[in-house]
PDB file of N, CA and C in Angstrom:
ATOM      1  N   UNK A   1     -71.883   9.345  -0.116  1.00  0.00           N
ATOM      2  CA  UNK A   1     -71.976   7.988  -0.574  1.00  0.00           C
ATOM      3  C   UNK A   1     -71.204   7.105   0.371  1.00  0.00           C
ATOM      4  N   UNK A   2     -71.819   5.994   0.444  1.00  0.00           N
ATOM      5  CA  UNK A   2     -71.328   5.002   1.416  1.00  0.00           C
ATOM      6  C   UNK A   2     -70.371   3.995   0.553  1.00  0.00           C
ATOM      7  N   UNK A   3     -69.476   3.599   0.998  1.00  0.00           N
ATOM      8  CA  UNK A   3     -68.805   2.198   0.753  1.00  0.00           C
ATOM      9  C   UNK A   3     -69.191   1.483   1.195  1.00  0.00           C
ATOM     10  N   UNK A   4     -70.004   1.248   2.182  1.00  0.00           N
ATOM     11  CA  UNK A   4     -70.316   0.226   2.935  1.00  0.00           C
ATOM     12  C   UNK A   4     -71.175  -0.398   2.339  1.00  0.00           C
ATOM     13  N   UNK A   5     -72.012   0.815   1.906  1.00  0.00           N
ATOM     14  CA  UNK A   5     -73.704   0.786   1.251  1.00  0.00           C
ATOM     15  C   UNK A   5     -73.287  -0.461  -0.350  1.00  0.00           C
ATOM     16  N   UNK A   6     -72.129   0.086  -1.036  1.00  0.00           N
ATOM     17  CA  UNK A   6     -71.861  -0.065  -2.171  1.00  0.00           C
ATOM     18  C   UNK A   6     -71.346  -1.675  -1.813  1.00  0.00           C
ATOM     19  N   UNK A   7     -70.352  -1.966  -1.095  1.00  0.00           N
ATOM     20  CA  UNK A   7     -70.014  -2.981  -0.409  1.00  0.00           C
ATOM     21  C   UNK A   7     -71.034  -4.175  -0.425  1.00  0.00           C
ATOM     22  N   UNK A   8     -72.278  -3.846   0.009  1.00  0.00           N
ATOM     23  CA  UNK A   8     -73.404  -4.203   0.542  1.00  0.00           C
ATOM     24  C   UNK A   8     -73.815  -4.722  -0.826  1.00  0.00           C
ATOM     25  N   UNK A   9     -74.231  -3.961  -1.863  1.00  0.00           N
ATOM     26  CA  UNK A   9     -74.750  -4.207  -2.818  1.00  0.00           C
ATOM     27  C   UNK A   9     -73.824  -5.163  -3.760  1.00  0.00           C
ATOM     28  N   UNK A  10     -72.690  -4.720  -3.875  1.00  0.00           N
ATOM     29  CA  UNK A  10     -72.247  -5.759  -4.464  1.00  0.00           C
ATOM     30  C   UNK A  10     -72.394  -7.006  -3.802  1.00  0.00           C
ATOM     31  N   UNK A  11     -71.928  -7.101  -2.728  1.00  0.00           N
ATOM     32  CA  UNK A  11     -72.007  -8.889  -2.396  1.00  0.00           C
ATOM     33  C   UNK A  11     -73.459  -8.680  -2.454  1.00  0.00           C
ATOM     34  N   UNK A  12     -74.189  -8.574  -2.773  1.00  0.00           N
ATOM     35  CA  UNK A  12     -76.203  -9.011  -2.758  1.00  0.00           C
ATOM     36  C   UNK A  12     -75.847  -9.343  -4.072  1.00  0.00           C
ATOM     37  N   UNK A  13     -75.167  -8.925  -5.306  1.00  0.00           N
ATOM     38  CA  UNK A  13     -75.479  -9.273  -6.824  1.00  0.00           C
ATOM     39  C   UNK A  13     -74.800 -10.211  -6.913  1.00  0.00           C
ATOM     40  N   UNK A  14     -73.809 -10.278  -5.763  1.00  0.00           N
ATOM     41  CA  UNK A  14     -72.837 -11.993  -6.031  1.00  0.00           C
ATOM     42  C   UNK A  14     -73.769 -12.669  -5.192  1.00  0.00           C
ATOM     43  N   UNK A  15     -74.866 -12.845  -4.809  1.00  0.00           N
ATOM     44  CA  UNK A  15     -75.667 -13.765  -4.151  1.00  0.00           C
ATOM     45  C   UNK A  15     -76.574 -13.938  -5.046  1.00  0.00           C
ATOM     46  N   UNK A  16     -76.530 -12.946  -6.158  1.00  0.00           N
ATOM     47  CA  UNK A  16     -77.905 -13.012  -6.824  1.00  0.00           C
ATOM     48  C   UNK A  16     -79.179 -12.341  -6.771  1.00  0.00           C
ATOM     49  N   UNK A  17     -79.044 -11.180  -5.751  1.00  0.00           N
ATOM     50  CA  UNK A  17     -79.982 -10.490  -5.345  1.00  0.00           C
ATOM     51  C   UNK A  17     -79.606  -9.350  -6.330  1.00  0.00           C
ATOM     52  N   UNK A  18     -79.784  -9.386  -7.516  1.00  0.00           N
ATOM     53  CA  UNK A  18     -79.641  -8.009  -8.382  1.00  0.00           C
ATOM     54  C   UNK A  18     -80.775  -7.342  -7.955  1.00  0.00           C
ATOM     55  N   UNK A  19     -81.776  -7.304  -7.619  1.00  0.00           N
ATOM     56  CA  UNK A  19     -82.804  -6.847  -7.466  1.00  0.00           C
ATOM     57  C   UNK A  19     -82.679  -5.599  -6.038  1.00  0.00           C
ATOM     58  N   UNK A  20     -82.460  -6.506  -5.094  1.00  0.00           N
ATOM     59  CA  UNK A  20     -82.370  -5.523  -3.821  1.00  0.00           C
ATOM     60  C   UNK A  20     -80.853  -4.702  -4.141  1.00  0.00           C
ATOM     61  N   UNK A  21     -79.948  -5.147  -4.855  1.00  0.00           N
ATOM     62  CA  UNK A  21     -78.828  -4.805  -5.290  1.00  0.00           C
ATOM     63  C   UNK A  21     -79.018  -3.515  -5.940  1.00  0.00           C
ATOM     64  N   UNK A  22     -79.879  -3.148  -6.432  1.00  0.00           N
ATOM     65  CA  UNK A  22     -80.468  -2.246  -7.231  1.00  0.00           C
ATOM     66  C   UNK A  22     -80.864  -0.941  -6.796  1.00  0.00           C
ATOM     67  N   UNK A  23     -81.505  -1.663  -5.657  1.00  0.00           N
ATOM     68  CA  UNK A  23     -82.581  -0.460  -4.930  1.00  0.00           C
ATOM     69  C   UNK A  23     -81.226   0.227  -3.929  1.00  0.00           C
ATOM     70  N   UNK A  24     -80.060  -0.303  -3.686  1.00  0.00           N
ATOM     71  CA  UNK A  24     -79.095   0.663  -2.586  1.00  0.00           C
ATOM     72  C   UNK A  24     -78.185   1.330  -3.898  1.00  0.00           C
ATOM     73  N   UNK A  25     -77.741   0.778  -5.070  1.00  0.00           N
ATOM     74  CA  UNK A  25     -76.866   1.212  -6.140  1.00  0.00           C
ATOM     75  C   UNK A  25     -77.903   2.370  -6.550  1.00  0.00           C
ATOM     76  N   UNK A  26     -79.723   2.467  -7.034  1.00  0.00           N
ATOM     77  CA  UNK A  26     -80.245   3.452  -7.269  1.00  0.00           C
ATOM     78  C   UNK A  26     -80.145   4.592  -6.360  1.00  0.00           C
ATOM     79  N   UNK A  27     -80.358   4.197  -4.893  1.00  0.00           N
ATOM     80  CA  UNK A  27     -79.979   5.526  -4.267  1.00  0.00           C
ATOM     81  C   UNK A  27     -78.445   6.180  -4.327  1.00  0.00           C
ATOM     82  N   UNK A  28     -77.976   5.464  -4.200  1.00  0.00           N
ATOM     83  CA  UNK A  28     -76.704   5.703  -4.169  1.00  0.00           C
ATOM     84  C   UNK A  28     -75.800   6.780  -5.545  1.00  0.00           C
ATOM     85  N   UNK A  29     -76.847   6.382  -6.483  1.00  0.00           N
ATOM     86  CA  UNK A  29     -76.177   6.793  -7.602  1.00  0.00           C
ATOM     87  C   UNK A  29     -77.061   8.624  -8.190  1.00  0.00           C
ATOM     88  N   UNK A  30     -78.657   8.285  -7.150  1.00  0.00           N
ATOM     89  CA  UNK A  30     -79.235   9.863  -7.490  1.00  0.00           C
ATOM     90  C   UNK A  30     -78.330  10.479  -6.682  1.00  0.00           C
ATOM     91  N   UNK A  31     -77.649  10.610  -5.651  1.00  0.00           N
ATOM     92  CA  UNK A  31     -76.578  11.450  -5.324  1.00  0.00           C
ATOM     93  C   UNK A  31     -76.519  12.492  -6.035  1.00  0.00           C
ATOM     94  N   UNK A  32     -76.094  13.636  -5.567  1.00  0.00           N
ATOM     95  CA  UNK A  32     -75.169  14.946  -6.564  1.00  0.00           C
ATOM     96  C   UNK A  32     -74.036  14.511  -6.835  1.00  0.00           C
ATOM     97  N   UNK A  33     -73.555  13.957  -5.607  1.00  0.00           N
ATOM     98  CA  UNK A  33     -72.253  13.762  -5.476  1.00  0.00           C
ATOM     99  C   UNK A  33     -71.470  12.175  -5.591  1.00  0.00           C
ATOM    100  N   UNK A  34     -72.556  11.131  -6.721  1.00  0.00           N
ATOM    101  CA  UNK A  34     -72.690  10.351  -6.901  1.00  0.00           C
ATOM    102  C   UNK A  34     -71.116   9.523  -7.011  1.00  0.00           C
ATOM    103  N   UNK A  35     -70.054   8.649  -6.523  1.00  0.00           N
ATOM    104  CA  UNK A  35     -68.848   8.257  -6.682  1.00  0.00           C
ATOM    105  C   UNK A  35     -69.218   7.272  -8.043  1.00  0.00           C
ATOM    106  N   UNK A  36     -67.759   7.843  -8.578  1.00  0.00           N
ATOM    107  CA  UNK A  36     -67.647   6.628 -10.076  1.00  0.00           C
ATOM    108  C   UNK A  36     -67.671   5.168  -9.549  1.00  0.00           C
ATOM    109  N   UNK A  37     -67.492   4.688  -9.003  1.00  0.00           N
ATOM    110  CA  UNK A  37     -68.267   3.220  -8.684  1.00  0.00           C
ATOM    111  C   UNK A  37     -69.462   2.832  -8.375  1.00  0.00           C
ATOM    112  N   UNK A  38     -70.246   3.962  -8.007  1.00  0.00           N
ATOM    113  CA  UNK A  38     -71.403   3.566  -7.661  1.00  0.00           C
ATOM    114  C   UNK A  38     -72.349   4.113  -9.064  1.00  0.00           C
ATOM    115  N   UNK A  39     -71.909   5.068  -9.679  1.00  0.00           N
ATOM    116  CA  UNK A  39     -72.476   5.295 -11.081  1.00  0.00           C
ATOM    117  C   UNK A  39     -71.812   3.391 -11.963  1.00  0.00           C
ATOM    118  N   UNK A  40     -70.895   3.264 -11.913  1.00  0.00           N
ATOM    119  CA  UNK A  40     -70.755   2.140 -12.780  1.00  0.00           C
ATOM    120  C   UNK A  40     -71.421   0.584 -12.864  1.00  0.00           C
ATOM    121  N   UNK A  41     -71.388   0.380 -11.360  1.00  0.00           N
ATOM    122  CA  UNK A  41     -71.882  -0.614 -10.672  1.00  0.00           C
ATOM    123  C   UNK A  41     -73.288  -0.628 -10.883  1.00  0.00           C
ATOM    124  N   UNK A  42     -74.382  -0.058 -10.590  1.00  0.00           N
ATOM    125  CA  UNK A  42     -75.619   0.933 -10.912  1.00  0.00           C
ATOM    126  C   UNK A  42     -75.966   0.259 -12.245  1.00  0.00           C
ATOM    127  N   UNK A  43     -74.992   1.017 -13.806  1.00  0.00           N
ATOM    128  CA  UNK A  43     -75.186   0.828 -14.519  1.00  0.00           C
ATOM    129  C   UNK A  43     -74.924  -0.463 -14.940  1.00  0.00           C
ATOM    130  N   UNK A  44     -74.046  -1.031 -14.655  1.00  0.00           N
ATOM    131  CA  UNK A  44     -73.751  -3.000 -14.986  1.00  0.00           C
ATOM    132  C   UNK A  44     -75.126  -3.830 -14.679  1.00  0.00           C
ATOM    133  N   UNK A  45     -75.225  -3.392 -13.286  1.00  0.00           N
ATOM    134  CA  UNK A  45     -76.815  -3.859 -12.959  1.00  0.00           C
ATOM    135  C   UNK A  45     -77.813  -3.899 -13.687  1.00  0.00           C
ATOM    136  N   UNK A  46     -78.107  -2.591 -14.325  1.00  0.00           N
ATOM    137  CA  UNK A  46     -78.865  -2.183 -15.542  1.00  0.00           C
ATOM    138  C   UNK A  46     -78.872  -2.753 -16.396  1.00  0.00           C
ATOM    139  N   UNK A  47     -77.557  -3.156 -16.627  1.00  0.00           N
ATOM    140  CA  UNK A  47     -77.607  -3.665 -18.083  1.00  0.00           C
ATOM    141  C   UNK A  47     -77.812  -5.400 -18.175  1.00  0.00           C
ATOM    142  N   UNK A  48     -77.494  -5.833 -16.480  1.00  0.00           N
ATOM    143  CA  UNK A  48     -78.091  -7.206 -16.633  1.00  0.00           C
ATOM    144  C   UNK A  48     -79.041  -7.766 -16.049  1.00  0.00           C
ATOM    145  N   UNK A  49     -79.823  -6.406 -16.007  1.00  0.00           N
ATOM    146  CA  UNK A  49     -81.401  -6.880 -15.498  1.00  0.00           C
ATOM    147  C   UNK A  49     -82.001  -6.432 -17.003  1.00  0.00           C
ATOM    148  N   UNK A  50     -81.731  -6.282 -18.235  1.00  0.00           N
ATOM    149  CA  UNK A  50     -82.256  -5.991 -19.518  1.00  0.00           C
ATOM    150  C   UNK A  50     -82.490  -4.466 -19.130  1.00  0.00           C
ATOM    151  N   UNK A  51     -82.143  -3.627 -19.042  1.00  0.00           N
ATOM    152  CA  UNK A  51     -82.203  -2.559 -18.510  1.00  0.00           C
ATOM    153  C   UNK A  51     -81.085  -1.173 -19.213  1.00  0.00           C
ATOM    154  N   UNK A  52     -80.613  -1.658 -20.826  1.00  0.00           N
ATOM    155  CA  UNK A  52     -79.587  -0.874 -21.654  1.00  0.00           C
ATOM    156  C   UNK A  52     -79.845   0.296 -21.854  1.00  0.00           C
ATOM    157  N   UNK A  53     -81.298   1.080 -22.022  1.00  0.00           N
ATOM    158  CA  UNK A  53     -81.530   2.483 -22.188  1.00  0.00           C
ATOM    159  C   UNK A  53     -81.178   3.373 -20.586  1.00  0.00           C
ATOM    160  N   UNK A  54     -81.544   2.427 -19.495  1.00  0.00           N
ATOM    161  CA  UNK A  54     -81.079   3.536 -18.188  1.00  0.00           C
ATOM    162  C   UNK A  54     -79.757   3.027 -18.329  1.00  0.00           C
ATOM    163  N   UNK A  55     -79.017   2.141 -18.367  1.00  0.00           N
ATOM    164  CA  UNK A  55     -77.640   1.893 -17.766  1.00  0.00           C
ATOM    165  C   UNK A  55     -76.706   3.251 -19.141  1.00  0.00           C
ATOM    166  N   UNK A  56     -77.493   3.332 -19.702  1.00  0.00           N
ATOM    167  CA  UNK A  56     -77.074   4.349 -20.950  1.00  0.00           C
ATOM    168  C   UNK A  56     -76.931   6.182 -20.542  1.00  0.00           C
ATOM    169  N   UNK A  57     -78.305   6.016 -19.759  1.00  0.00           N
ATOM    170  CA  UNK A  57     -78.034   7.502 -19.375  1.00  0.00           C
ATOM    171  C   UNK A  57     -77.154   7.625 -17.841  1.00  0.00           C
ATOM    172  N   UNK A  58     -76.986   6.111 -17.360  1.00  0.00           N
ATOM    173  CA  UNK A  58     -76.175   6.420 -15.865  1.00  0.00           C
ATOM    174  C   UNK A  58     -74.723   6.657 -16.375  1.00  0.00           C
ATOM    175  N   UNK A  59     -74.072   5.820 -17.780  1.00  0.00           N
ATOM    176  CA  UNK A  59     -73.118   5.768 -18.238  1.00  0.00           C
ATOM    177  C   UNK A  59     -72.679   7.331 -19.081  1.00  0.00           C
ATOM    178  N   UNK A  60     -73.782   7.844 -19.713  1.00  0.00           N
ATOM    179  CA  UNK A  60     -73.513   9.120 -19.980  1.00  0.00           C
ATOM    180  C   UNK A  60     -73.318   9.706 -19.031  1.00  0.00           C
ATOM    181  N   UNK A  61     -73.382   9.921 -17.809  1.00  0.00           N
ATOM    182  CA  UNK A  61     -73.831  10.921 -16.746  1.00  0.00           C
ATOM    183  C   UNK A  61     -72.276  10.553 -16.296  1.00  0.00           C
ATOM    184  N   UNK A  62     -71.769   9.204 -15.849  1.00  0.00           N
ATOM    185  CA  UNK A  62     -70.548   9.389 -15.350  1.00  0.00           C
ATOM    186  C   UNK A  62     -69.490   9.394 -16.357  1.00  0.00           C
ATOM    187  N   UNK A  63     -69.148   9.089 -17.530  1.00  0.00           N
ATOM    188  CA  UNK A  63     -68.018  10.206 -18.518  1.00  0.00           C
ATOM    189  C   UNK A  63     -68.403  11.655 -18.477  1.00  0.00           C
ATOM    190  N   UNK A  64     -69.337  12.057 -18.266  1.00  0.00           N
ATOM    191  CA  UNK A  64     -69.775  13.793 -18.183  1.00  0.00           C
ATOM    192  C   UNK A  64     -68.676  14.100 -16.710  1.00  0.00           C
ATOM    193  N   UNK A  65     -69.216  13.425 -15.817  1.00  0.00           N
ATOM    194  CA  UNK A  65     -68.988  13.905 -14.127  1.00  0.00           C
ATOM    195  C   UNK A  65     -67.639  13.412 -13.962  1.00  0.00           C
ATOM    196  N   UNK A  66     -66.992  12.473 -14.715  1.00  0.00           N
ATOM    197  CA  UNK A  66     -66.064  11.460 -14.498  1.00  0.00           C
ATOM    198  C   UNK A  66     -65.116  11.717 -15.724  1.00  0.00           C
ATOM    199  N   UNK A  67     -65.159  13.060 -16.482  1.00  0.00           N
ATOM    200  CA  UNK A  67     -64.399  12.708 -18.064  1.00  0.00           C
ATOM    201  C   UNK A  67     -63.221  12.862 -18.375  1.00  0.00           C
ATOM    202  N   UNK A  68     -62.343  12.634 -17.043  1.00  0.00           N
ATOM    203  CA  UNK A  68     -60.626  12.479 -17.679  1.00  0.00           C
ATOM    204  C   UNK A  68     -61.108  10.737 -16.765  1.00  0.00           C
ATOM    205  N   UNK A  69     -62.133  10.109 -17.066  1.00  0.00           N
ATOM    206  CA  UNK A  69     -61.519   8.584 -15.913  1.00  0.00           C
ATOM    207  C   UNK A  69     -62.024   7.807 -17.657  1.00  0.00           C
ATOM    208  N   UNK A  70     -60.663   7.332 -17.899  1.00  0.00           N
ATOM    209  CA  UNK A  70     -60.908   5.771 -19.398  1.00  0.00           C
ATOM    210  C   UNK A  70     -61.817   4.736 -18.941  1.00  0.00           C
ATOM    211  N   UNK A  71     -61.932   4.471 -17.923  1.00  0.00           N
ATOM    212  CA  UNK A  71     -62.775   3.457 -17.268  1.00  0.00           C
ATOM    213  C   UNK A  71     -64.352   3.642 -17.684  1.00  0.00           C
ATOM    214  N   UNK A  72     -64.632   5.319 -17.276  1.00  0.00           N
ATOM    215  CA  UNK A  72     -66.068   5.587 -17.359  1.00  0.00           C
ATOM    216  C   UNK A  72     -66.007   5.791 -19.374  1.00  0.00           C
ATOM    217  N   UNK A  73     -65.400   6.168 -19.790  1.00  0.00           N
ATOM    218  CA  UNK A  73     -65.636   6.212 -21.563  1.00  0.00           C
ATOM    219  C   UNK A  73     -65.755   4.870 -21.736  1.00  0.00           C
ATOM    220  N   UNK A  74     -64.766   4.135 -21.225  1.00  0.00           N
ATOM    221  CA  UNK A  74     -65.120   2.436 -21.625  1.00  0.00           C
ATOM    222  C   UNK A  74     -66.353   2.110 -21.412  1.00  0.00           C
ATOM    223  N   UNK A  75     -66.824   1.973 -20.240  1.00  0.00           N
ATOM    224  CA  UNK A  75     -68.541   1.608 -19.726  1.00  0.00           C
ATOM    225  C   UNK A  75     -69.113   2.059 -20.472  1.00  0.00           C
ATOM    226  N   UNK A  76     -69.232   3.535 -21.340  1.00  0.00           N
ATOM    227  CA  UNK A  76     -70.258   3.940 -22.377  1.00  0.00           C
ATOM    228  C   UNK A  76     -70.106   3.121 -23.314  1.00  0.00           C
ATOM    229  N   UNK A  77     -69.154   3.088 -23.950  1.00  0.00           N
ATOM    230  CA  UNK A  77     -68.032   2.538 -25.078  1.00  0.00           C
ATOM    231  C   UNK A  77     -69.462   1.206 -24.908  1.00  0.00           C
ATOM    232  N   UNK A  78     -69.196   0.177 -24.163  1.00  0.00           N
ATOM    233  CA  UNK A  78     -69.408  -0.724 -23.581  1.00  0.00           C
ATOM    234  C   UNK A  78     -71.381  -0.886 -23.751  1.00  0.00           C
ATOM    235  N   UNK A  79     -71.575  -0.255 -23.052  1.00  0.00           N
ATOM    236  CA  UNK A  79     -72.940  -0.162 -23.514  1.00  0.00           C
ATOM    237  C   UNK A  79     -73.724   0.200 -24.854  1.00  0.00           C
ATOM    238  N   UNK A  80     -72.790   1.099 -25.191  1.00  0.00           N
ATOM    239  CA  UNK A  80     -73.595   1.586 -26.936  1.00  0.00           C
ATOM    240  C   UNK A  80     -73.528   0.432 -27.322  1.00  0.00           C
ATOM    241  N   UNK A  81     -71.905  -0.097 -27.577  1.00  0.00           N
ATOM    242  CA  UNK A  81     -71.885  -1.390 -28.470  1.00  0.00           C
ATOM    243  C   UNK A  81     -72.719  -2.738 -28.279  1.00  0.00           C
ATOM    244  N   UNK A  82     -72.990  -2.637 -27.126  1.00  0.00           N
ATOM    245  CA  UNK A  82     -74.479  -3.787 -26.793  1.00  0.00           C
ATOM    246  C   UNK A  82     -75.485  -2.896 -27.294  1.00  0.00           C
ATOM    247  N   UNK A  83     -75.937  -2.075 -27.402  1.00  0.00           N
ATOM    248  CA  UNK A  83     -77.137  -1.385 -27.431  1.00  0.00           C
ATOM    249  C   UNK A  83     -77.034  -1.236 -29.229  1.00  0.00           C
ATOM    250  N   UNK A  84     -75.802  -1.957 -30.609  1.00  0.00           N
ATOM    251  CA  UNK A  84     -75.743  -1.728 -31.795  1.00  0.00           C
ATOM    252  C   UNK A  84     -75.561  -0.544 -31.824  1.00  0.00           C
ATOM    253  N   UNK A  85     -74.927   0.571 -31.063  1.00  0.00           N
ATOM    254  CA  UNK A  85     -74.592   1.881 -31.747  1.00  0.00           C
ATOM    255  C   UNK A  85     -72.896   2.008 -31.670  1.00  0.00           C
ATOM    256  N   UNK A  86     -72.747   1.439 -32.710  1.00  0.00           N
ATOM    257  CA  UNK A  86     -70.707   1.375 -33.076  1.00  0.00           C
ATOM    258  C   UNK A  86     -70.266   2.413 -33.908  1.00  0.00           C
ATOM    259  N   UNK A  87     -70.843   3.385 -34.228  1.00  0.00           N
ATOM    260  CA  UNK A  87     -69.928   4.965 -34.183  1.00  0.00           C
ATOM    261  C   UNK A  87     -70.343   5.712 -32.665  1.00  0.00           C
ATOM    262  N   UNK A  88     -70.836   5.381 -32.308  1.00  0.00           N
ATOM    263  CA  UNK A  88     -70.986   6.117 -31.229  1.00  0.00           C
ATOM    264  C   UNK A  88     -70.453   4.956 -30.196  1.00  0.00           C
ATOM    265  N   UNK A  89     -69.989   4.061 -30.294  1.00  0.00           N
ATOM    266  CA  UNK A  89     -69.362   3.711 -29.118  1.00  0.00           C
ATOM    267  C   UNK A  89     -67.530   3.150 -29.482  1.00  0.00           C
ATOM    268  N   UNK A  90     -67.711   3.513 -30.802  1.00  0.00           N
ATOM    269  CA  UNK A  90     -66.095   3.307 -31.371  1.00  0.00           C
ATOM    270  C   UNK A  90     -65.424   4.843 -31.189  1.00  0.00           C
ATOM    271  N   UNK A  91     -66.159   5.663 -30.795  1.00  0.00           N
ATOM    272  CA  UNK A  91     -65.822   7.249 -30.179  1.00  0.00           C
ATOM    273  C   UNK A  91     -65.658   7.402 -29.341  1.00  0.00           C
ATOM    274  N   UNK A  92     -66.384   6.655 -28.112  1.00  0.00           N
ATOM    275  CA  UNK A  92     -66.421   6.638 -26.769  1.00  0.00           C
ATOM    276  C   UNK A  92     -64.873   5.697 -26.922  1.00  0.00           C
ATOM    277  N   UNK A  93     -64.805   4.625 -27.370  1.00  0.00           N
ATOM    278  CA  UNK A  93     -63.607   3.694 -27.113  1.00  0.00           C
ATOM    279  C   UNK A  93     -62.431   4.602 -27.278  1.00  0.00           C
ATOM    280  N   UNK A  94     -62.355   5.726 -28.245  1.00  0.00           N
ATOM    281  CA  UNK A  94     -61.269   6.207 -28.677  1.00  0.00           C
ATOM    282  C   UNK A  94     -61.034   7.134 -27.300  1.00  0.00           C
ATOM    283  N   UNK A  95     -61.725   7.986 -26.590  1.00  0.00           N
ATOM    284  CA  UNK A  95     -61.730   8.949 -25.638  1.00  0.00           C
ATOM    285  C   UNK A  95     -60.950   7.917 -24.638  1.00  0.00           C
ATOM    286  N   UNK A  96     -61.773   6.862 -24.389  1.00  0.00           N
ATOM    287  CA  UNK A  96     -61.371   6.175 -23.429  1.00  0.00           C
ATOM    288  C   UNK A  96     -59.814   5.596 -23.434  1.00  0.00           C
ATOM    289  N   UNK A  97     -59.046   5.560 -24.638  1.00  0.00           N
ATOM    290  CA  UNK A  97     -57.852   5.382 -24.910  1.00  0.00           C
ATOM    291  C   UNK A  97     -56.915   6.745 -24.295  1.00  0.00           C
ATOM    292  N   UNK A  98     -58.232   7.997 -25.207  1.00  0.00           N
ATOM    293  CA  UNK A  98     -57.121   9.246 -25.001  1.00  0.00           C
ATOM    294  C   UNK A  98     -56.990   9.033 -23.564  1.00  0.00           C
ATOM    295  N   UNK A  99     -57.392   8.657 -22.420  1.00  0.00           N
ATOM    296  CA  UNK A  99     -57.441   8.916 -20.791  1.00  0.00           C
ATOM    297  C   UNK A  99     -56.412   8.079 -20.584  1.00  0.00           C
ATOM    298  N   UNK A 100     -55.685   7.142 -21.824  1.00  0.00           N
ATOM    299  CA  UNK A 100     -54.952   6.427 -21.015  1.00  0.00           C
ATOM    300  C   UNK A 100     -55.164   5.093 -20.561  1.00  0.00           C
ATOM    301  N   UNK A 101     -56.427   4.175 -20.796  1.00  0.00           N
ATOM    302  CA  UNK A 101     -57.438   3.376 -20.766  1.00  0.00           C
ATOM    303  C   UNK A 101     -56.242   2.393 -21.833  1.00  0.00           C
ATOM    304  N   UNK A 102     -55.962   1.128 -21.999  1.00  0.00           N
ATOM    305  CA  UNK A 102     -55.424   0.633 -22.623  1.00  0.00           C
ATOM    306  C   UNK A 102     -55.440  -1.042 -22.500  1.00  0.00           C
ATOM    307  N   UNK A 103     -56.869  -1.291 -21.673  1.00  0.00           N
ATOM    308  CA  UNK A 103     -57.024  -2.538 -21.470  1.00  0.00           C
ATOM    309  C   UNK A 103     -57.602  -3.771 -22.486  1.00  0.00           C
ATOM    310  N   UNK A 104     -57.388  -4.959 -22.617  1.00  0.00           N
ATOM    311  CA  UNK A 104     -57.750  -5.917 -23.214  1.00  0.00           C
ATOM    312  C   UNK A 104     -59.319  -5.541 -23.770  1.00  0.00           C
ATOM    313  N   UNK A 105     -60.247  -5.366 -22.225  1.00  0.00           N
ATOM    314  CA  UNK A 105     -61.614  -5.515 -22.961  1.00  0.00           C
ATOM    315  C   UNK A 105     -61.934  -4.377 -23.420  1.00  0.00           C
ATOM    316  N   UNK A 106     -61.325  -2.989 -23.666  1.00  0.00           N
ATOM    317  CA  UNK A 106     -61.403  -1.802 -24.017  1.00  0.00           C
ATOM    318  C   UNK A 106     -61.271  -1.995 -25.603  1.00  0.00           C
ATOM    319  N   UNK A 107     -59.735  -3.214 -25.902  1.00  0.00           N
ATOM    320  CA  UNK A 107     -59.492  -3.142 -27.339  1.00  0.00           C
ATOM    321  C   UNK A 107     -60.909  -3.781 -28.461  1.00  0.00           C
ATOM    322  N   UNK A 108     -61.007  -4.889 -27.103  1.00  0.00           N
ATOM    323  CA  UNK A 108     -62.305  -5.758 -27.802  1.00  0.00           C
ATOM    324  C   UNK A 108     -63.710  -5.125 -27.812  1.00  0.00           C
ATOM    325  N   UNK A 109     -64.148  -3.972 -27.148  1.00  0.00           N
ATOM    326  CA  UNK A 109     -64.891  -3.174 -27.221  1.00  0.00           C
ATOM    327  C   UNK A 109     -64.983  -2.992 -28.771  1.00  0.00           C
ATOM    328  N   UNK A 110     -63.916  -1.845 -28.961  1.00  0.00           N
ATOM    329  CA  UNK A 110     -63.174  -1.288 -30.360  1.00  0.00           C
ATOM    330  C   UNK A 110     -63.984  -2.422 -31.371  1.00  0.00           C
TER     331      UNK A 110
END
C-alpha cells in the first residue's frame, strides 16, 4: 500500500472528487495487506457517497484485521449507528472503549 496513493486520494475528496477518490481507496483497500487507513478512509467514502452496506463490510473487515485498534471498533460503532443498528453498534462502541478509545465522538456514538 502506498501513502502516496492514499495521500492522493484524500486531497481528491477535499477537492471533491469522491468519485476518482474512490477508485485509488478501492484498490488500495482489496489489498491482503490492506493498511488501517486505507480500510477507513475507503469506508468514510462509502458512507458519503450513500454507500452504508459496503462501508459496513470494509468496517467489519478492519476491526477483524485491526482488533486491538479503538479507532477501527469506533468506525463500525459509527456506521451501524447510521445504518439504525444500536445494539450492535452500542457493542462495537463498548470494544472500542475496551482498546482504550476514549474520544468525544466515540462517547456520542454511544
Amino acid at each position: 500500500m502506498s501513502e502516496a496513493e492514499l495521500a492522493q486520494a484524500q486531497a481528491l475528496a477535499a477537492r471533491g472528487q469522491a468519485a476518482e477518490a474512490l477508485v485509488i481507496t478501492g484498490r488500495l483497500a482489496e489489498a491482503a495487506d490492506a493498511s488501517h487507513g486505507a480500510l477507513a478512509f475507503h469506508a468514510t467514502l462509502l458512507k458519503a457517497m450513500g454507500r452504508p452496506e459496503e462501508a459496513l463490510l470494509v468496517n467489519l473487515r478492519a476491526a477483524k484485521q485491526f482488533a486491538a485498534s479503538g479507532v477501527a471498533w469506533h468506525n463500525l460503532a459509527s456506521t451501524l449507528a447510521d445504518m439504525g443498528r444500536g445494539a450492535e453498534a452500542k457493542a462495537a462502541v463498548e470494544r472500542a472503549f475496551a482498546h482504550g478509545l476514549d474520544a468525544p465522538e466515540t462517547w456520542q456514538v454511544r
